[in-house]
Protein backbone atom coordinates (compact mmCIF):
# COMPACT_ATOMS: atom_id res chain seq x y z
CA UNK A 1 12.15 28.10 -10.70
CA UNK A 2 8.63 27.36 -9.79
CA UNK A 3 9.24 24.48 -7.61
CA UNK A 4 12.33 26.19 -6.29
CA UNK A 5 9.59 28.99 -4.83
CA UNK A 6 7.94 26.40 -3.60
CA UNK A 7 10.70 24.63 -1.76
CA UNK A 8 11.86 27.97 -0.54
CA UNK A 9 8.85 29.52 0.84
CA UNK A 10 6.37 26.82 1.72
CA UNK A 11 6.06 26.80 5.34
CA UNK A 12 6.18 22.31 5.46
CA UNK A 13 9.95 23.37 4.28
CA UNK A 14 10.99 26.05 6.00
CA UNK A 15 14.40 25.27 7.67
CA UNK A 16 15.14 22.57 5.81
CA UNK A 17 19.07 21.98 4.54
CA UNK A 18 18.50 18.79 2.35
CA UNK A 19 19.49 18.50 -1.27
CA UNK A 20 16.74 19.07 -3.96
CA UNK A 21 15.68 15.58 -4.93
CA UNK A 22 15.34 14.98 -1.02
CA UNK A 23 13.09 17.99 -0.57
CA UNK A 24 11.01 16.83 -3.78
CA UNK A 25 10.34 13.41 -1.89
CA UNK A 26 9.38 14.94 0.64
CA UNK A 27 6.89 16.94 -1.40
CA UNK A 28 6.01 13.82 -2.55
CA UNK A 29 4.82 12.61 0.18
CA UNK A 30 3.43 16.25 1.69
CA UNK A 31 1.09 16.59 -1.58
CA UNK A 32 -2.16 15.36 0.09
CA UNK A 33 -2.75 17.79 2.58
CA UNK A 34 -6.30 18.97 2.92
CA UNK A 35 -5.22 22.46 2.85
CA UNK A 36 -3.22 21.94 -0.61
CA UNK A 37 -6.05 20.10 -2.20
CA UNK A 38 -8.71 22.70 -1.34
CA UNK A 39 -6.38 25.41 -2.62
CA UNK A 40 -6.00 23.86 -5.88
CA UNK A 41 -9.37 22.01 -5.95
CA UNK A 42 -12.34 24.17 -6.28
CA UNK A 43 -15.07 21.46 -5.81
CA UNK A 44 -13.47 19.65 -2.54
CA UNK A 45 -16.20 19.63 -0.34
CA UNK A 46 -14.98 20.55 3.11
CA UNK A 47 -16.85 18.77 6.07
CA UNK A 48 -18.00 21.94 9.15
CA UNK A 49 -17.48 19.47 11.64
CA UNK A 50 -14.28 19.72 14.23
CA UNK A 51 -13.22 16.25 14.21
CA UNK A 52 -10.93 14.72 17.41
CA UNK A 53 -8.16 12.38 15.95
CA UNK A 54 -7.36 9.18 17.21
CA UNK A 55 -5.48 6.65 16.14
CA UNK A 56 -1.83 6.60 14.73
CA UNK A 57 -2.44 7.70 11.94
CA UNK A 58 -3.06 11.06 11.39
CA UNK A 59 -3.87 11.38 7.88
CA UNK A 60 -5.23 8.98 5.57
CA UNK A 61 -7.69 9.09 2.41
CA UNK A 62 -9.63 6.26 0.58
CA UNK A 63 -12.67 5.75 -1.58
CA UNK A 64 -16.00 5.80 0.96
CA UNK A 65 -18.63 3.23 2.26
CA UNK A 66 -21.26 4.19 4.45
CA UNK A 67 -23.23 2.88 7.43
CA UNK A 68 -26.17 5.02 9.02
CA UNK A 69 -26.88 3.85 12.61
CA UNK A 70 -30.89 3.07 13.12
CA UNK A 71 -32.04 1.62 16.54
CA UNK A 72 -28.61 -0.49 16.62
CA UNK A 73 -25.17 -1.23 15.40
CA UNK A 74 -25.91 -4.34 13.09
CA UNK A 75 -25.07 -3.19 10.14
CA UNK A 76 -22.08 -1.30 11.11
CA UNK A 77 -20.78 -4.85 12.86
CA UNK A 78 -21.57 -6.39 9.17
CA UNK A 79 -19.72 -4.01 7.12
CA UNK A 80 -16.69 -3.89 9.68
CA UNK A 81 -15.96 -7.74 9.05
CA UNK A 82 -15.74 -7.35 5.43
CA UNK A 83 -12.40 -6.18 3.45
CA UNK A 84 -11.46 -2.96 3.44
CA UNK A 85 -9.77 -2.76 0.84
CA UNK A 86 -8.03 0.86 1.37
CA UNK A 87 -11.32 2.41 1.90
CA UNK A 88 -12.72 4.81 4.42
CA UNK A 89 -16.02 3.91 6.58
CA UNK A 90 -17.86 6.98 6.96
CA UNK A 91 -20.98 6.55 10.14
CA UNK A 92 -23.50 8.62 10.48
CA UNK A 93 -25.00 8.46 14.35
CA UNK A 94 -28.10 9.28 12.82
CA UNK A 95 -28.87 11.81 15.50
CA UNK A 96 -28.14 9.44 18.19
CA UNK A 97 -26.90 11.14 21.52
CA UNK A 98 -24.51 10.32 24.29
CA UNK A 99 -23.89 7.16 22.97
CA UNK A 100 -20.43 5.46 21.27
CA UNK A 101 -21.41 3.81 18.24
CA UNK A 102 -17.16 2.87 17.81
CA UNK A 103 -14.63 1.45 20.07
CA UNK A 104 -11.78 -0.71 20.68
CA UNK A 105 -13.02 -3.88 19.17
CA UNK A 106 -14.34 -2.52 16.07
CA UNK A 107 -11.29 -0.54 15.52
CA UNK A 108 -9.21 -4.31 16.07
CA UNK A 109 -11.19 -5.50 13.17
CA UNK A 110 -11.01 -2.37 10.77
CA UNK A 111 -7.48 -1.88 11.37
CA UNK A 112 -7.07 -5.75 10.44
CA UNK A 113 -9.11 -6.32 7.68
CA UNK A 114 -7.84 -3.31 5.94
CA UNK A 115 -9.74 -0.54 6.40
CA UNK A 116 -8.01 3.17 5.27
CA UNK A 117 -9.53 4.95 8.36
CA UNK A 118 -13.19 5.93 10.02
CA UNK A 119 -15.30 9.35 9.98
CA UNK A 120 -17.95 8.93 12.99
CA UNK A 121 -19.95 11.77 13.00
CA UNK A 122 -20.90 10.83 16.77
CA UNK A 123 -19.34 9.44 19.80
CA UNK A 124 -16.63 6.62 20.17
CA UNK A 125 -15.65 4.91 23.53
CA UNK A 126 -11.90 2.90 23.64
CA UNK A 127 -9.98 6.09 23.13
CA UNK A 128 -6.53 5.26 24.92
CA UNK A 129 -6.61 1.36 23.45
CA UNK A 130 -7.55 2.82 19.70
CA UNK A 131 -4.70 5.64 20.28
CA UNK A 132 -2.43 2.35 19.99
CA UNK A 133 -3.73 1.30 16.79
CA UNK A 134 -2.51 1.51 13.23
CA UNK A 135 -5.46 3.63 13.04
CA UNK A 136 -6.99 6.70 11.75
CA UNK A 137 -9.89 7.94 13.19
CA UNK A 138 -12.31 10.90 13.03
CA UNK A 139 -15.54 11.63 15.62
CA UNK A 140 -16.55 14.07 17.80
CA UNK A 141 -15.33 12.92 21.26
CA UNK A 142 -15.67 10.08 23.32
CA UNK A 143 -18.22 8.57 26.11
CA UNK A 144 -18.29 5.47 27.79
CA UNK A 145 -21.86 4.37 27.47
CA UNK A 146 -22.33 2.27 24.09
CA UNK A 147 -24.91 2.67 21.27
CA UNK A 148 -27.85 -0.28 21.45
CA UNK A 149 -26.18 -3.45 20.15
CA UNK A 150 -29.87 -4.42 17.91
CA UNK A 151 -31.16 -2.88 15.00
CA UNK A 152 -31.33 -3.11 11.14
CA UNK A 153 -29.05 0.11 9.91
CA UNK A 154 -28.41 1.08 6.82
CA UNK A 155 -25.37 0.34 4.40
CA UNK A 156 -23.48 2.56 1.60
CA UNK A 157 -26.29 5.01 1.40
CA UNK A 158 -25.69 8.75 0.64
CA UNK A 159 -25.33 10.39 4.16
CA UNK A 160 -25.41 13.96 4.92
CA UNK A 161 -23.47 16.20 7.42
CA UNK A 162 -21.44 18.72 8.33
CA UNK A 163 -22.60 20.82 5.15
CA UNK A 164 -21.27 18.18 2.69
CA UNK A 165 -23.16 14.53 1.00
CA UNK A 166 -20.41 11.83 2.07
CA UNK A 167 -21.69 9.27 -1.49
CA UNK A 168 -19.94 5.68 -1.25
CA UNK A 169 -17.44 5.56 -4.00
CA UNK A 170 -16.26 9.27 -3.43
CA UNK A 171 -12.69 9.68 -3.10
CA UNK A 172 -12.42 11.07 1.16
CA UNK A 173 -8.93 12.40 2.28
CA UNK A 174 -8.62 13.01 6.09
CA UNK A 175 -5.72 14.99 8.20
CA UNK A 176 -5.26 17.29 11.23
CA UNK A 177 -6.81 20.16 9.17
CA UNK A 178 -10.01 17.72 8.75
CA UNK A 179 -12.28 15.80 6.03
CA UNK A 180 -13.01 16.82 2.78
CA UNK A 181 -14.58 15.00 -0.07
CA UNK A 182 -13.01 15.18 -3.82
CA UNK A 183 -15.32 15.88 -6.55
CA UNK A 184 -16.63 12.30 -8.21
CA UNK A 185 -13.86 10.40 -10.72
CA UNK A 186 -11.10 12.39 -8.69
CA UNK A 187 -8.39 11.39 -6.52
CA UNK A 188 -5.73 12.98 -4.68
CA UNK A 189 -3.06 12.03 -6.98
CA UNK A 190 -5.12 13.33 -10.21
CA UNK A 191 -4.81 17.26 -8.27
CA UNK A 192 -1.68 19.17 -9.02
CA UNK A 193 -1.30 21.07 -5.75
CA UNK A 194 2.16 23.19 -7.18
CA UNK A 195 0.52 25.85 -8.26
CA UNK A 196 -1.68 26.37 -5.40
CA UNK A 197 1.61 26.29 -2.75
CA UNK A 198 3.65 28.64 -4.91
CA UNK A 199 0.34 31.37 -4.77
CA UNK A 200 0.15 31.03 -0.98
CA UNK A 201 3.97 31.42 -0.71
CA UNK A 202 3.69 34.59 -2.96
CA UNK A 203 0.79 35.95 -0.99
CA UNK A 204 1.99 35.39 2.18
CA UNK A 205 5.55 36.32 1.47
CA UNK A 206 3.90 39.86 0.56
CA UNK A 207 4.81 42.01 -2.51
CA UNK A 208 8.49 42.86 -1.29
CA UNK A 209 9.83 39.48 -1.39
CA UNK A 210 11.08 39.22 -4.81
């Protein structure tokens, strides 16, 4: 009955004429919204920055290295070229200004080496070429002028913004809604978000729909 409530008044199925076990893919598949896993997930951090998307994909989620930018963009050009492995690369502008620290050729090489997606809190350049890519990304717009290309940087440090401590090995999930932060040892698919859906339903379907 539960999941029937859910199917029924969950707004990601409202109008939809499939049969059951097509619906439950598609819950599936639906599960790792940001909103569902802060509903069910007390200790998701939530990130108070308004991330711009860019990129094709619009949601993605992966366990988190770090680069801070100081003076330069070595260290960012040195984690970049390693594998990705499905993770997220979180960069921290380090209160630089006005400058991209992030653009199309950086965004070849993450997208190739296997990168799940990038958080810049700070400015990226490239935006209609990374738009193209099998991409996620996450920053706070775009300007043409470049960070400085020298520098030392820092690598898979704790960085701090947006209210929330982005740790390397912390399990990140990104969407439209924005970036949140799962509470150490947890991932998305350890988070039962059922419950959670069927309480919105019933609170936003009111006390007379029964």
């Amino acid at each position: 009955m539960r999941q029937a409530l859910v199917l029924r008044r969950h707004w990601g199925y409202r109008g939809m004429r499939y049969p059951l076990a097509i619906a439950r893919t598609y819950h599936v598949r639906m599960r790792f919204k940001t909103t569902d896993l802060c509903d069910a997930c007390d200790g998701a951090q939530v990130c108070e920055v308004p991330f711009v998307g860019f990129g094709l994909r619009r949601a993605f989620a992966g366990d988190i290295r770090t680069a801070r930018y100081t003076d330069g963009i070595s260290a960012l050009r040195v984690l970049i070229n390693q594998a990705g492995n499905g993770q997220v690369l979180v960069i921290d502008a380090g209160g630089l200004e006005w400058r991209a620290l992030f653009g199309d050729v950086m965004a070849g090489l993450v997208a190739r080496n296997g990168w799940a997606g990038v958080i810049v809190n700070g400015m990226i350049r490239d935006r209609a070429e990374i738009d193209e890519m099998d991409i996620g990304v996450k920053a706070l717009g775009t300007i043409p002028r470049r960070a400085d290309i020298g520098g030392r940087g820092e690598i898979d440090l704790p960085v701090h913004f947006g209210g929330i401590t982005f740790t390397p090995g912390a399990r990140l999930v990104a969407d439209d809604d924005g970036v949140i932060v799962l509470p150490q040892g947890l991932t998305e698919s350890n988070i039962v978000v059922v419950d959670a859906i069927a309480a919105t339903a019933e609170y936003a379907a009111g006390p007379n729909s029964r």
